[in-house]
PDB file of N, CA and C in Angstrom:
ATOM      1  N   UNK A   1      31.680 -89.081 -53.851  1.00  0.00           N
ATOM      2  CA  UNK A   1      30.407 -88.866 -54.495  1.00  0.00           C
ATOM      3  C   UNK A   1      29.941 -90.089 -55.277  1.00  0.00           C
ATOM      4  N   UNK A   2      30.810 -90.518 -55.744  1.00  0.00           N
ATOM      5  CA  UNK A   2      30.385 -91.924 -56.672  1.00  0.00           C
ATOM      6  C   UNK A   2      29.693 -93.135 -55.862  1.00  0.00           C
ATOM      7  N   UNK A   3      30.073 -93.026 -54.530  1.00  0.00           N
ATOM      8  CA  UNK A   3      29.751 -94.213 -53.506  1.00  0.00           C
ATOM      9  C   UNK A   3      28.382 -94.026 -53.406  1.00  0.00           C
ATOM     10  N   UNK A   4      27.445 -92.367 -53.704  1.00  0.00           N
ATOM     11  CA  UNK A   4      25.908 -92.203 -53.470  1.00  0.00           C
ATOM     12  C   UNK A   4      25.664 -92.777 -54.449  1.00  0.00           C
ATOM     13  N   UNK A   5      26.004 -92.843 -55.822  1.00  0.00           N
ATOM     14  CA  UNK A   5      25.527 -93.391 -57.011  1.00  0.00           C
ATOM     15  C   UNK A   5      25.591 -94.865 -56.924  1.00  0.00           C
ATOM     16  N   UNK A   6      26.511 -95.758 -56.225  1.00  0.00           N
ATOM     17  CA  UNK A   6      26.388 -97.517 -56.492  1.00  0.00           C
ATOM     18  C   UNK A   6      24.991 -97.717 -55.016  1.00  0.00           C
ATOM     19  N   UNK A   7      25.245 -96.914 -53.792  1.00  0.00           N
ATOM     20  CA  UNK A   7      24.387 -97.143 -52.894  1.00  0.00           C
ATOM     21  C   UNK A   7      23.204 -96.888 -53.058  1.00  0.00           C
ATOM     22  N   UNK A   8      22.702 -95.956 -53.862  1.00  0.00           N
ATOM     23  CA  UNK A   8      21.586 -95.694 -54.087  1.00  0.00           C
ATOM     24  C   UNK A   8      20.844 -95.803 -55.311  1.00  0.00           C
ATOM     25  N   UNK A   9      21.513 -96.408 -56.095  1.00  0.00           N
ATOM     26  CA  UNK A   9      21.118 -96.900 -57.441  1.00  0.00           C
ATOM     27  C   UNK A   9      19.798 -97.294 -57.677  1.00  0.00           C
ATOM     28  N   UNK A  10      18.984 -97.897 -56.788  1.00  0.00           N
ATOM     29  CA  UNK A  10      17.851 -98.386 -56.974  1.00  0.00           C
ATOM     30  C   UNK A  10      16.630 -97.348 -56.718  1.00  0.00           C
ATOM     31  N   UNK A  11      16.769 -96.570 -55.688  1.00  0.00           N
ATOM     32  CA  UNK A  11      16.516 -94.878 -55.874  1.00  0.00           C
ATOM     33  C   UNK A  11      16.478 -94.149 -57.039  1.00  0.00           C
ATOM     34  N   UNK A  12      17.765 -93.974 -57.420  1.00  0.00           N
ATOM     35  CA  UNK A  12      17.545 -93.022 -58.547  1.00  0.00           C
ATOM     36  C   UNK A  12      17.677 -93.578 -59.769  1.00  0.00           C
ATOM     37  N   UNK A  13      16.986 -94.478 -60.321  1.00  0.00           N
ATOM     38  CA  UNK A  13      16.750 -95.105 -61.091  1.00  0.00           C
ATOM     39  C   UNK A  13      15.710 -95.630 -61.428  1.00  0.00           C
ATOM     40  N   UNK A  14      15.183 -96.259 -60.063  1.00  0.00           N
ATOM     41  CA  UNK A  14      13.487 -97.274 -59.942  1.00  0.00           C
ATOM     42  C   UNK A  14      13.768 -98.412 -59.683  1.00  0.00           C
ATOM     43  N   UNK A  15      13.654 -99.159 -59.517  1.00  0.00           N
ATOM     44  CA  UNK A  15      12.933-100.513 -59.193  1.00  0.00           C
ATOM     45  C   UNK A  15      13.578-101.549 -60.252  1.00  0.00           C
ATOM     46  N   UNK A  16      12.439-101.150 -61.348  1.00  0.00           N
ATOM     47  CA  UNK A  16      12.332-101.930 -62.713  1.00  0.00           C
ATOM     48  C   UNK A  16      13.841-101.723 -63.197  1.00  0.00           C
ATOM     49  N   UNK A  17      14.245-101.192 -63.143  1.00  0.00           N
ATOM     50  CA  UNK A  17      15.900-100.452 -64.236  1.00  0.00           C
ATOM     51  C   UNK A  17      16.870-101.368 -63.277  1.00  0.00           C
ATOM     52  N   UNK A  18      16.775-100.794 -61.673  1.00  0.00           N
ATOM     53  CA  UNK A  18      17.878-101.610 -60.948  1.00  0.00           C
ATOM     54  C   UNK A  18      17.208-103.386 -61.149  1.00  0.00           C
ATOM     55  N   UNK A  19      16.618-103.280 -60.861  1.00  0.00           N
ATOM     56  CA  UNK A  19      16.399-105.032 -61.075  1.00  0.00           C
ATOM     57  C   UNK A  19      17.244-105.701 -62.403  1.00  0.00           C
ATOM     58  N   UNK A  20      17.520-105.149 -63.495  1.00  0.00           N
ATOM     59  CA  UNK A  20      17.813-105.252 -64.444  1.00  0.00           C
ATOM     60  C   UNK A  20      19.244-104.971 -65.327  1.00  0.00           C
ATOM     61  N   UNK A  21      20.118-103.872 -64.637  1.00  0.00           N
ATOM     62  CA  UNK A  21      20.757-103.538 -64.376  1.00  0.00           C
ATOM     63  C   UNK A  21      21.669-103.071 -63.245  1.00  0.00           C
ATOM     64  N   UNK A  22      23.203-102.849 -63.646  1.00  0.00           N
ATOM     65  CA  UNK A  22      23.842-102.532 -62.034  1.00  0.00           C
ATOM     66  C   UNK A  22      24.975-101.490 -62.584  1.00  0.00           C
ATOM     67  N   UNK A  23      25.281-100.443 -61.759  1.00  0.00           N
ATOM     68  CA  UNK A  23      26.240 -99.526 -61.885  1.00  0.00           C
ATOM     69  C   UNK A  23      27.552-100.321 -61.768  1.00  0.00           C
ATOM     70  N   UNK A  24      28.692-100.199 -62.794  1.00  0.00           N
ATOM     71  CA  UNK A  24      29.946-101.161 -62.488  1.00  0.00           C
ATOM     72  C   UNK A  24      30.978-100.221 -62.236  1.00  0.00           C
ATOM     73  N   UNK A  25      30.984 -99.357 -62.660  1.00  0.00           N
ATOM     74  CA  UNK A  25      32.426 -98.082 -62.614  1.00  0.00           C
ATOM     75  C   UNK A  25      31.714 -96.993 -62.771  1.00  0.00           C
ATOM     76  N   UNK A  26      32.193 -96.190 -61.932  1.00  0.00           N
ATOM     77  CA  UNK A  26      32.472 -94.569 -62.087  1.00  0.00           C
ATOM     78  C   UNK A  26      33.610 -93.540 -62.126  1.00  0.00           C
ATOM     79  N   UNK A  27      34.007 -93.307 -63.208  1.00  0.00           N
ATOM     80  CA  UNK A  27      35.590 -92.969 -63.670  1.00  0.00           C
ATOM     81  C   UNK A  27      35.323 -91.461 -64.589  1.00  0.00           C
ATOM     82  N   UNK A  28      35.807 -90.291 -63.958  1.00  0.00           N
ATOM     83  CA  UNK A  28      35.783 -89.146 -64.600  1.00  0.00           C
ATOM     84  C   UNK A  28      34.544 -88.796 -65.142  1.00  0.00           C
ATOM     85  N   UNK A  29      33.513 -89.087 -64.306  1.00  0.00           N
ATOM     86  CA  UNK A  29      31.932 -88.612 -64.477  1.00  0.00           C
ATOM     87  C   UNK A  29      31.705 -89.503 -65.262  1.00  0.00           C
ATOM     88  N   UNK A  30      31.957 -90.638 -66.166  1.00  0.00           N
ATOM     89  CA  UNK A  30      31.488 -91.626 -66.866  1.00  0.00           C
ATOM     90  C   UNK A  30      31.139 -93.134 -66.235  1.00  0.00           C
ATOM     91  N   UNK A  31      29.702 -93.527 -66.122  1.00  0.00           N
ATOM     92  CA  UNK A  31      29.241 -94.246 -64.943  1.00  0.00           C
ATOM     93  C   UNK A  31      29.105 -95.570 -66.011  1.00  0.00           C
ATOM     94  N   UNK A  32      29.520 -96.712 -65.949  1.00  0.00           N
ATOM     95  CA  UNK A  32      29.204 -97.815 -66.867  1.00  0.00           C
ATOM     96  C   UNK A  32      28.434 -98.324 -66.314  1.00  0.00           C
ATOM     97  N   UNK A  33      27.273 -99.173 -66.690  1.00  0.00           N
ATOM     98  CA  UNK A  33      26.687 -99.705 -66.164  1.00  0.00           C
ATOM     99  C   UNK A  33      26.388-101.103 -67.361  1.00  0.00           C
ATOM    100  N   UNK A  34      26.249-102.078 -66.311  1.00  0.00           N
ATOM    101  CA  UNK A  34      26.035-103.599 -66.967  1.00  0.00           C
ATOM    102  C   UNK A  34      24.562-104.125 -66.712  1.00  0.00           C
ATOM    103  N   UNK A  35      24.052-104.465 -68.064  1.00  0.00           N
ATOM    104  CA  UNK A  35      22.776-104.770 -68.556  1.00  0.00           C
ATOM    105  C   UNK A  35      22.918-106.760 -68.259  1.00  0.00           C
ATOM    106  N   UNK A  36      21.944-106.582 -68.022  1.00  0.00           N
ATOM    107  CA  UNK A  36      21.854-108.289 -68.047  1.00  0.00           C
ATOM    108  C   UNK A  36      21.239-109.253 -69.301  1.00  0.00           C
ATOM    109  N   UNK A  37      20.260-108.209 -70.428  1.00  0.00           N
ATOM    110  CA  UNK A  37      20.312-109.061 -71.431  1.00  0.00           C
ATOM    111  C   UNK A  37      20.565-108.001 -72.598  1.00  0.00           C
ATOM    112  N   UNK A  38      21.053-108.140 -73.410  1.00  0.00           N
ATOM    113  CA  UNK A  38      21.151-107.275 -75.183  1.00  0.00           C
ATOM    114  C   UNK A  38      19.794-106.214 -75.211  1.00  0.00           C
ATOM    115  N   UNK A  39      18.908-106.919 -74.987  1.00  0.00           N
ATOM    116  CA  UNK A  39      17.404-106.002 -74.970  1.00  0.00           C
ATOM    117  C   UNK A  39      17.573-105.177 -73.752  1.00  0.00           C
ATOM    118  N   UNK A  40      17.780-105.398 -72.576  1.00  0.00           N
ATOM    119  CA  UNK A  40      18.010-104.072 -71.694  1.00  0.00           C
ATOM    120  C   UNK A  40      19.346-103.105 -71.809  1.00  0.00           C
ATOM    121  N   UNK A  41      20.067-103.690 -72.603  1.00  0.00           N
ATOM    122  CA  UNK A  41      21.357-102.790 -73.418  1.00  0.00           C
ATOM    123  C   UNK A  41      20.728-101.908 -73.978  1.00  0.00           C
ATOM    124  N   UNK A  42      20.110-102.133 -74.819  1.00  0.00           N
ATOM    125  CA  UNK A  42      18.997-100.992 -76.063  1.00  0.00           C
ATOM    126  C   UNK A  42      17.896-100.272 -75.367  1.00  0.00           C
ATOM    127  N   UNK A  43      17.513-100.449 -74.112  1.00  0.00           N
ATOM    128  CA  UNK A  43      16.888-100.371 -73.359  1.00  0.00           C
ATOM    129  C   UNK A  43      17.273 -99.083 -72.890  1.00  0.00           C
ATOM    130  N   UNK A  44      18.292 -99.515 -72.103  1.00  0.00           N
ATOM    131  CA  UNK A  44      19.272 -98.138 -71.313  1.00  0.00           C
ATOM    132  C   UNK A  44      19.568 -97.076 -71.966  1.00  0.00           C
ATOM    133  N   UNK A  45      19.826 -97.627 -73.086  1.00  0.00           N
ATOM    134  CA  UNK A  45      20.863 -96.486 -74.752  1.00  0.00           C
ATOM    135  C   UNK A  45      19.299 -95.611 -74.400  1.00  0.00           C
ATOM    136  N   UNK A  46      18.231 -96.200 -74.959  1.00  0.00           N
ATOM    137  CA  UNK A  46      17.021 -95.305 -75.120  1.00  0.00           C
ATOM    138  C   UNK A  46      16.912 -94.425 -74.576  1.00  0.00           C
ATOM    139  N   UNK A  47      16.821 -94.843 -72.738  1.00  0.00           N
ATOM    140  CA  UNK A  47      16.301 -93.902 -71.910  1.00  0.00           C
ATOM    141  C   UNK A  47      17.899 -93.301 -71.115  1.00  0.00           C
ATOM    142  N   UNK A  48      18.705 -93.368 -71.949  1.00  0.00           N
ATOM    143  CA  UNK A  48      19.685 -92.344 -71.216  1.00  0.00           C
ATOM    144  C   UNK A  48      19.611 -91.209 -70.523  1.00  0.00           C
ATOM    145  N   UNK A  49      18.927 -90.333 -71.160  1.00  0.00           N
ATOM    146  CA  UNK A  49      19.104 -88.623 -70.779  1.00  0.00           C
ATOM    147  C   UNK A  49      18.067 -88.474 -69.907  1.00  0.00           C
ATOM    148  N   UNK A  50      17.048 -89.683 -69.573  1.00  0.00           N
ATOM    149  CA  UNK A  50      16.305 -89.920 -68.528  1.00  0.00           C
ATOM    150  C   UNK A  50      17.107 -90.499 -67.298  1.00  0.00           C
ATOM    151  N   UNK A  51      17.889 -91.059 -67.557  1.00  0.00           N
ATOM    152  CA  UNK A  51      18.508 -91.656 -66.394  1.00  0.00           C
ATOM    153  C   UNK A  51      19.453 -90.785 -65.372  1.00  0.00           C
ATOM    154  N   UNK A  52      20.133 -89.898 -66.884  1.00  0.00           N
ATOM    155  CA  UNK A  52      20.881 -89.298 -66.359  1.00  0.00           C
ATOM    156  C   UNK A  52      20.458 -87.709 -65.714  1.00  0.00           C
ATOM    157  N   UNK A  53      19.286 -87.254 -65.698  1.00  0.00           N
ATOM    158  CA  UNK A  53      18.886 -86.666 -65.088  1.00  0.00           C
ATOM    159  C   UNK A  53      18.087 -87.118 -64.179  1.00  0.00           C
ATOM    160  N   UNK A  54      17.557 -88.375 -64.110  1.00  0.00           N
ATOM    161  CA  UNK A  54      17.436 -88.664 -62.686  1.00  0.00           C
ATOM    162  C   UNK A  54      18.186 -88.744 -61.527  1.00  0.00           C
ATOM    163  N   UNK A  55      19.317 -89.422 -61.675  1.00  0.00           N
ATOM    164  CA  UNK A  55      20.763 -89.593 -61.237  1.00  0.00           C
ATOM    165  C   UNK A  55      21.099 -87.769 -61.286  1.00  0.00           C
ATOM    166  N   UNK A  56      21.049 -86.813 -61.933  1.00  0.00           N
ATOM    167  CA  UNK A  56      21.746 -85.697 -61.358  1.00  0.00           C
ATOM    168  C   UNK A  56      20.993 -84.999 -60.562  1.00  0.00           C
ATOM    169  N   UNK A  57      19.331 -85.142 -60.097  1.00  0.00           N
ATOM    170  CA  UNK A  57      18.459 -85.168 -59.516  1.00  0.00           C
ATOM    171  C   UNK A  57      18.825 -85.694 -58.058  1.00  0.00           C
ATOM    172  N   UNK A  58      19.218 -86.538 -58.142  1.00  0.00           N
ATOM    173  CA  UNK A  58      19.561 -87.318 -56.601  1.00  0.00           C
ATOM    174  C   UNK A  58      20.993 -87.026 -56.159  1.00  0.00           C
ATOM    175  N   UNK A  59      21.638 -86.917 -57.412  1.00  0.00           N
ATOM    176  CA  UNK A  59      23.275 -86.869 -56.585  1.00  0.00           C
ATOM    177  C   UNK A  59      24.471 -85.560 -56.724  1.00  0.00           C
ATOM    178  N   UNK A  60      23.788 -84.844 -57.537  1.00  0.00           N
ATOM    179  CA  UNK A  60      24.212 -83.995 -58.294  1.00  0.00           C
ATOM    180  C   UNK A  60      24.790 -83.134 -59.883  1.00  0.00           C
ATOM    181  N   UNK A  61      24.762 -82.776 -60.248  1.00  0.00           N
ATOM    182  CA  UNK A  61      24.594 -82.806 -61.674  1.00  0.00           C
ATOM    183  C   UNK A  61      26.417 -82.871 -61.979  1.00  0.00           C
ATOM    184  N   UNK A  62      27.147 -82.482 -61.751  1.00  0.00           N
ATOM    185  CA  UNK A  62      28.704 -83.142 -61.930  1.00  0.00           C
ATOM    186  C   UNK A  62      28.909 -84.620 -61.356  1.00  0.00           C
ATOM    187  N   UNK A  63      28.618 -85.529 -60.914  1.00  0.00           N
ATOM    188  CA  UNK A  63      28.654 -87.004 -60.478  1.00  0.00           C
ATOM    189  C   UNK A  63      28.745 -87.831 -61.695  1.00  0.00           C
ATOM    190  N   UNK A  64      27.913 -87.730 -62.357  1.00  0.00           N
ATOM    191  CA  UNK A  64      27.599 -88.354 -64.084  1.00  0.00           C
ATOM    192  C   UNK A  64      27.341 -87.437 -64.954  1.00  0.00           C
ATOM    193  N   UNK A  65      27.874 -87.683 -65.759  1.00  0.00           N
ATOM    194  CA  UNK A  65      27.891 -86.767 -66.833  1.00  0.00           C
ATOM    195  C   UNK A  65      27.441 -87.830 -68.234  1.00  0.00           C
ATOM    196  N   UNK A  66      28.213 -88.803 -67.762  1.00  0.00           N
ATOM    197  CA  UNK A  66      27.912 -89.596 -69.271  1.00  0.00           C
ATOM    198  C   UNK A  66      27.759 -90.932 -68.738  1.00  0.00           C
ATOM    199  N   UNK A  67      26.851 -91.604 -69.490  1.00  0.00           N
ATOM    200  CA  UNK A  67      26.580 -93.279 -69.572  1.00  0.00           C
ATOM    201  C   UNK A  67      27.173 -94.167 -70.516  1.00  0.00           C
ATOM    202  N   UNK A  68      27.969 -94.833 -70.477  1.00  0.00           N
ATOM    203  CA  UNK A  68      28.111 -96.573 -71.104  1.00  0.00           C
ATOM    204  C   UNK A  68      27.783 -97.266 -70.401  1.00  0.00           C
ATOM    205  N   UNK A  69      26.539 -97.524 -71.582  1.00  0.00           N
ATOM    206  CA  UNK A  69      25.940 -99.305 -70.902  1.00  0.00           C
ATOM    207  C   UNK A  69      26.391-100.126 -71.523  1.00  0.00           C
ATOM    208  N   UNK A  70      26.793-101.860 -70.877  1.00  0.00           N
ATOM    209  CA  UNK A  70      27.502-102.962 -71.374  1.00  0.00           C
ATOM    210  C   UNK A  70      26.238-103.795 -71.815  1.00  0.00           C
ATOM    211  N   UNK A  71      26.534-104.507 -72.379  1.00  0.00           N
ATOM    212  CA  UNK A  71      25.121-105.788 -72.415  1.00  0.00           C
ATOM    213  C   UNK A  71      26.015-106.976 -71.197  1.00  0.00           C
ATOM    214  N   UNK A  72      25.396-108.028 -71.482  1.00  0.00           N
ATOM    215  CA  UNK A  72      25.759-109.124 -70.820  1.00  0.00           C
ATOM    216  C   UNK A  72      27.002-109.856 -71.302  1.00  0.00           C
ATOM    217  N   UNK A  73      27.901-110.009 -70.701  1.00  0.00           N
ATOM    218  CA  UNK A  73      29.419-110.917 -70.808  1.00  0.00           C
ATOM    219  C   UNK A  73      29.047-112.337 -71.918  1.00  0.00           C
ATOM    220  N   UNK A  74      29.644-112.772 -72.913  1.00  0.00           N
ATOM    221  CA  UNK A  74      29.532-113.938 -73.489  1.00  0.00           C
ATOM    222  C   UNK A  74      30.886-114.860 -72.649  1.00  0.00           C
ATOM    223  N   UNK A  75      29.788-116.065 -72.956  1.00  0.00           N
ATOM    224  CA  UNK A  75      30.737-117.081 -72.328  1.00  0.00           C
ATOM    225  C   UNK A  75      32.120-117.207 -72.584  1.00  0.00           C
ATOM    226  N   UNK A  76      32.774-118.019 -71.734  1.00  0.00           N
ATOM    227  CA  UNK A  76      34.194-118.199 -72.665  1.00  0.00           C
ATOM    228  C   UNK A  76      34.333-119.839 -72.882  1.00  0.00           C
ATOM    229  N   UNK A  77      34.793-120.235 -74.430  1.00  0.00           N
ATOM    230  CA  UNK A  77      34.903-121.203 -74.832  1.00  0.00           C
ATOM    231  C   UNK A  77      35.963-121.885 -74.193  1.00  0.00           C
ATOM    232  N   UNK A  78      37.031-121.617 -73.671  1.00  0.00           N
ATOM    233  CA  UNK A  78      38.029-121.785 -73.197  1.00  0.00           C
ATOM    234  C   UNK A  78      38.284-122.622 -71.854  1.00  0.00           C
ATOM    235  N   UNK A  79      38.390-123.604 -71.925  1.00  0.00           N
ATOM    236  CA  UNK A  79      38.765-124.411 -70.744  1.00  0.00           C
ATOM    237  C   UNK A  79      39.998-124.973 -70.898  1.00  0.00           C
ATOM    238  N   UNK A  80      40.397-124.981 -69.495  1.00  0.00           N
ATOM    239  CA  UNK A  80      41.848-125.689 -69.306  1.00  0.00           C
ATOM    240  C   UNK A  80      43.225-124.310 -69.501  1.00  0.00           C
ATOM    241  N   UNK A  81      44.300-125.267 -69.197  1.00  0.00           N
ATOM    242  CA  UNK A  81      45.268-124.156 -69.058  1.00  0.00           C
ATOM    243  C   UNK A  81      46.135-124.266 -70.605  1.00  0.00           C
ATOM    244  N   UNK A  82      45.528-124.699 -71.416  1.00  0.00           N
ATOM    245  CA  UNK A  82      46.224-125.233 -72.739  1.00  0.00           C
ATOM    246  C   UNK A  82      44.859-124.422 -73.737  1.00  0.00           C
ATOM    247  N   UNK A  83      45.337-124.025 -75.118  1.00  0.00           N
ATOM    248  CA  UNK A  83      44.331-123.407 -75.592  1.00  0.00           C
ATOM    249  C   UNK A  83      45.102-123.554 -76.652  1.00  0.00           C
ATOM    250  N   UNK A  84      43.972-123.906 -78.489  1.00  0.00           N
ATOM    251  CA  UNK A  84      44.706-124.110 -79.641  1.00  0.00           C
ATOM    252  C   UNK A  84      44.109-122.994 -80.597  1.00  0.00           C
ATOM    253  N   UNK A  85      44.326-122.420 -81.552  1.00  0.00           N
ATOM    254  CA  UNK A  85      43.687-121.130 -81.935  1.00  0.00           C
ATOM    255  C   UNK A  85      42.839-121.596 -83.435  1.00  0.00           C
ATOM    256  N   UNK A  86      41.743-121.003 -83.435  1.00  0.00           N
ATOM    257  CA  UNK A  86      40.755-122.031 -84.639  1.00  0.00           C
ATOM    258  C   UNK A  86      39.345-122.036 -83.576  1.00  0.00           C
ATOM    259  N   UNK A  87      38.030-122.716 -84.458  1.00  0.00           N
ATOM    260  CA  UNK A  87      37.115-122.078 -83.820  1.00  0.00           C
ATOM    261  C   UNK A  87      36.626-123.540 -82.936  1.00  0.00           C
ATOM    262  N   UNK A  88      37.444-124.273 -82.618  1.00  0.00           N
ATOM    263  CA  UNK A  88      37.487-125.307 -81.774  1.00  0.00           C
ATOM    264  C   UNK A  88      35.757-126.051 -81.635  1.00  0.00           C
ATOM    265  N   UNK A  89      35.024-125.882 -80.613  1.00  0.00           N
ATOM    266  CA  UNK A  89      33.682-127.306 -80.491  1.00  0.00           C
ATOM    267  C   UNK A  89      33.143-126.182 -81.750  1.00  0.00           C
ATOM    268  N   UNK A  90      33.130-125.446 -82.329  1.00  0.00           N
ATOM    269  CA  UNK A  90      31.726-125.031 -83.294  1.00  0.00           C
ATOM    270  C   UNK A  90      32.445-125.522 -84.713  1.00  0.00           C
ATOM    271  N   UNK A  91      33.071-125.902 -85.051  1.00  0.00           N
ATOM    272  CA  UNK A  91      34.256-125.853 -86.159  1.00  0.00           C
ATOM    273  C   UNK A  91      33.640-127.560 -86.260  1.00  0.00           C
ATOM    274  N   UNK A  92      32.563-128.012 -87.900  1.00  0.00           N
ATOM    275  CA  UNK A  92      32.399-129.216 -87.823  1.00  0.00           C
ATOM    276  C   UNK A  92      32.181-129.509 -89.350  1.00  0.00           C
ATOM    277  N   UNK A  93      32.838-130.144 -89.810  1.00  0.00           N
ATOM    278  CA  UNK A  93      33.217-130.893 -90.585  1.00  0.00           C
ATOM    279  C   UNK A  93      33.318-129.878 -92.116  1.00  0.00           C
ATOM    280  N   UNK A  94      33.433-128.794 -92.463  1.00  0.00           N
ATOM    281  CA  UNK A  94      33.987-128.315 -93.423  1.00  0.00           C
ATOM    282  C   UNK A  94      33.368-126.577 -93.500  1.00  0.00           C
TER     283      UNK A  94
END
């Protein structure tokens, strides 16, 4: 059942939402989904109980039950296979 929810995501959702977002896991009716900026994080939170009855609309109402949305991944400072602990390039002069 979860495979109708990543395939058809743009369906039961719209357009505008999938463009913007993407379903990442579906684990015990809890569907995460990853936002691409902080503002469509707050975005999603808003229109949850819209989403999620759209989505039980299309796929069934046990499929999702609940939403976590992610925002967008921060970089990692971290290069190389050596790493020193401290706030390394932002860390300047006192």
């Amino acid at each position: 059942m979860g495979g109708k929810v990543f395939d058809r995501w743009a369906a039961l959702v719209g357009a505008e939402v999938a463009e913007h977002a993407k379903p990442v896991k579906l684990d015990d009716g809890e569907l995460t989904v990853q936002a691409e900026s902080t503002a469509w994080a707050t975005q999603l939170r808003l229109l949850q109980r819209k989403l999620l009855a759209q989505i039980a609309a299309g796929v069934g109402r046990d499929v999702v039950t609940r939403l976590k949305v992610l925002g967008p991944s921060a970089p990692s400072w971290r290069f190389g296979p050596r790493h020193v602990a401290g706030r390394g390039p932002r860390d300047t002069y006192g």
